[in-house]
C-alpha atoms as a PDB file:
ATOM      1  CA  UNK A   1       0.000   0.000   0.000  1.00  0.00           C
ATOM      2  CA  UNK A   2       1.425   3.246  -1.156  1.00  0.00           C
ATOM      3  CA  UNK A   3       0.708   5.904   1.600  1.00  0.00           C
ATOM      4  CA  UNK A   4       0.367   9.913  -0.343  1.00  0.00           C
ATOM      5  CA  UNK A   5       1.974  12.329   1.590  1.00  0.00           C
ATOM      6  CA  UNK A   6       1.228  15.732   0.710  1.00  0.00           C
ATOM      7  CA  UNK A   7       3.736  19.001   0.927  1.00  0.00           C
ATOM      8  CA  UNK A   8       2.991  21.875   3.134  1.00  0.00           C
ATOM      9  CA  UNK A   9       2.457  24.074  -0.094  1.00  0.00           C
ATOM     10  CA  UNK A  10      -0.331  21.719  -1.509  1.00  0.00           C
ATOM     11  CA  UNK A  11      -2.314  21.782   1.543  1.00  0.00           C
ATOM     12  CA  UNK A  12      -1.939  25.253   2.415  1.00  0.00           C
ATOM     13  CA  UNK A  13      -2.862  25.829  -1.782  1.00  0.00           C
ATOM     14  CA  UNK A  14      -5.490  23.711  -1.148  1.00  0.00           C
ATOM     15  CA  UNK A  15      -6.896  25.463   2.037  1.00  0.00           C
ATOM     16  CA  UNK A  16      -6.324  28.998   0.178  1.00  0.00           C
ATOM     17  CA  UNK A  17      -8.772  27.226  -2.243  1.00  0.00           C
ATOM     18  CA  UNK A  18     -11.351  26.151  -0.075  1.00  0.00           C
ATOM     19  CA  UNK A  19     -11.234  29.503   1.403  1.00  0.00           C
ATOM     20  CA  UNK A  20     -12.019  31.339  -1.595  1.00  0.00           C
ATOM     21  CA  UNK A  21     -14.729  29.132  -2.702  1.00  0.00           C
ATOM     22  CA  UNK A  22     -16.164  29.673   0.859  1.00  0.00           C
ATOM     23  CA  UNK A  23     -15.883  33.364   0.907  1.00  0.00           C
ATOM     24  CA  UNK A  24     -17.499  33.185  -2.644  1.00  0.00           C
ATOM     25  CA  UNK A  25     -20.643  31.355  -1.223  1.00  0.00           C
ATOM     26  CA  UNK A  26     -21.262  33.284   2.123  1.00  0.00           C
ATOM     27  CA  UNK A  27     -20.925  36.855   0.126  1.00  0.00           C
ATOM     28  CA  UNK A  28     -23.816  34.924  -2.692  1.00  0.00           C
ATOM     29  CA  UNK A  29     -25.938  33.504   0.403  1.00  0.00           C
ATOM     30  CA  UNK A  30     -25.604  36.989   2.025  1.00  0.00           C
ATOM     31  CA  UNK A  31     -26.289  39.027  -1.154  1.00  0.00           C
ATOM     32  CA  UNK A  32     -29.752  36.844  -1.809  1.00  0.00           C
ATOM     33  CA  UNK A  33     -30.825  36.483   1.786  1.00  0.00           C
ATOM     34  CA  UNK A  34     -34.365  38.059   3.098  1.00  0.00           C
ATOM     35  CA  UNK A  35     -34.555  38.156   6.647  1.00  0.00           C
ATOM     36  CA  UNK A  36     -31.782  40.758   8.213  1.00  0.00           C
ATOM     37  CA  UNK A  37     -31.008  38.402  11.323  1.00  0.00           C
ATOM     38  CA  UNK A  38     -30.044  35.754   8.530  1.00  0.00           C
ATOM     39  CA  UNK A  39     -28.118  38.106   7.003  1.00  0.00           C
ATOM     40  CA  UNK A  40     -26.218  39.570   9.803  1.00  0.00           C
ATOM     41  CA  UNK A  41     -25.040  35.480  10.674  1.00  0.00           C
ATOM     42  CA  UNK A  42     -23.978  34.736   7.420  1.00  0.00           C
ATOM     43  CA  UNK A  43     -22.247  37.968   7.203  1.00  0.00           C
ATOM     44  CA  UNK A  44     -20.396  37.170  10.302  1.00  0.00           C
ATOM     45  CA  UNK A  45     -19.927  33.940   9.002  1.00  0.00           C
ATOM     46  CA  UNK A  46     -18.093  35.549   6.071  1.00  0.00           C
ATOM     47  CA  UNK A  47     -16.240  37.602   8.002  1.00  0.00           C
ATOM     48  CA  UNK A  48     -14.490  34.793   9.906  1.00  0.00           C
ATOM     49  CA  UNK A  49     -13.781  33.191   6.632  1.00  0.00           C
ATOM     50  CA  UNK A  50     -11.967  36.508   5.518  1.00  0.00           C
ATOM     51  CA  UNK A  51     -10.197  35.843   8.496  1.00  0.00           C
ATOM     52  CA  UNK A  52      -8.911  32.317   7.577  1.00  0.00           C
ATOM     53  CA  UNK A  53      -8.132  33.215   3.944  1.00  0.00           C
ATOM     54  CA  UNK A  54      -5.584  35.902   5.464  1.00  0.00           C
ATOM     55  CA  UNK A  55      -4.204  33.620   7.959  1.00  0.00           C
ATOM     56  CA  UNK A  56      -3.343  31.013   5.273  1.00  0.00           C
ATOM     57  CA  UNK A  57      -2.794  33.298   2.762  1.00  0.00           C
ATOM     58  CA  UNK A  58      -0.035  34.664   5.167  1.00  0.00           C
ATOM     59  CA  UNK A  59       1.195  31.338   5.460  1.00  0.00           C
ATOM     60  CA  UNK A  60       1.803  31.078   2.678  1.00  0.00           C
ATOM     61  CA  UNK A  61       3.151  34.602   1.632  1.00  0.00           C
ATOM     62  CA  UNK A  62       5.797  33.949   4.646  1.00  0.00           C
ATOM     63  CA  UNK A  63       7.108  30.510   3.648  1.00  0.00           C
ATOM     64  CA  UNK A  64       7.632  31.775  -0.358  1.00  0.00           C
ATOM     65  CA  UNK A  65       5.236  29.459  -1.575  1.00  0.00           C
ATOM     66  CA  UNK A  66       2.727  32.955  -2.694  1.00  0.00           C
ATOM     67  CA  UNK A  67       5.070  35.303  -3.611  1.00  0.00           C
ATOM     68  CA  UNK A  68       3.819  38.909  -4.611  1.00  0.00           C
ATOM     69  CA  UNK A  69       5.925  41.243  -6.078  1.00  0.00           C
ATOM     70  CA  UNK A  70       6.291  44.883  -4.982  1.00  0.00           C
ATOM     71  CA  UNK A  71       4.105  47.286  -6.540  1.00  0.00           C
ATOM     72  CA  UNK A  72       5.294  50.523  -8.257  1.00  0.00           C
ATOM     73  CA  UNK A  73       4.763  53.513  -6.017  1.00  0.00           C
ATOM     74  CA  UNK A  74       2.406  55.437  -8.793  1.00  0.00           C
ATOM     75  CA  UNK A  75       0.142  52.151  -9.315  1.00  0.00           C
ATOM     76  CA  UNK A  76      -0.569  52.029  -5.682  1.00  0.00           C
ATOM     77  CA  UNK A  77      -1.655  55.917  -5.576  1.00  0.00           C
ATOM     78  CA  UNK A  78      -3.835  55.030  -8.646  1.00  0.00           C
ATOM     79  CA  UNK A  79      -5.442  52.255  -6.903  1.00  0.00           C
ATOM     80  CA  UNK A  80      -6.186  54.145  -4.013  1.00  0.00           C
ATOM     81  CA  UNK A  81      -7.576  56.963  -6.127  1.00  0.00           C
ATOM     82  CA  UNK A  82      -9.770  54.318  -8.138  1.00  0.00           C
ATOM     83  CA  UNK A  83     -11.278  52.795  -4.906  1.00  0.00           C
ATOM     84  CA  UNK A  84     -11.688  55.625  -3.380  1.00  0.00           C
ATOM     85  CA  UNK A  85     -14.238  57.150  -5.527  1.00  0.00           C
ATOM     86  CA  UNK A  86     -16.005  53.692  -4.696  1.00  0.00           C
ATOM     87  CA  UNK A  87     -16.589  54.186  -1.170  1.00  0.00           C
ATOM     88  CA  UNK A  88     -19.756  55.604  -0.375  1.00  0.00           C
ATOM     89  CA  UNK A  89     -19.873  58.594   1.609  1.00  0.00           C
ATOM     90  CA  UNK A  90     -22.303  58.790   4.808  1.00  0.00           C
END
């Protein structure tokens, strides 16, 4: 009997993945979702999952296995200005 033995960056990819399919549902259950108590548990719910996705995401980031390149100083000021035109004002 061959026994599989899986590396640290397949399981941690394979968490990141689970994550993201997770965060994908709660944010579709909480988009089509009537009653506000509902809601407000699934959005928790999806909050702790955003949660998770860092942590391993982090993981992974730390031990090389997700590396992300620095970003040019004028691409991160036009993302900012982008996004900020997004957020709605109170």
């Amino acid at each position: 009997m061959i026994q599989e033995i899986y590396t640290d960056k397949e399981i941690l990819a394979d968490a990141l993945t689970a994550e993201k399919a997770a965060t994908n549902n709660y944010n579709t259950f909480a988009n089509e979702c009537v009653h506000n108590n509902v809601r407000d548990a699934i959005l928790h719910c999806l909050e702790q999952e955003h949660s998770i996705q860092e942590d391993v995401f982090n993981m992974m980031h730390e031990r090389g296995y997700y590396p992300t390149p620095d970003a040019e100083a004028n691409k991160v000021q036009g993302a900012k200005q982008k996004f900020a035109q997004c957020v709605k004002t109170v």
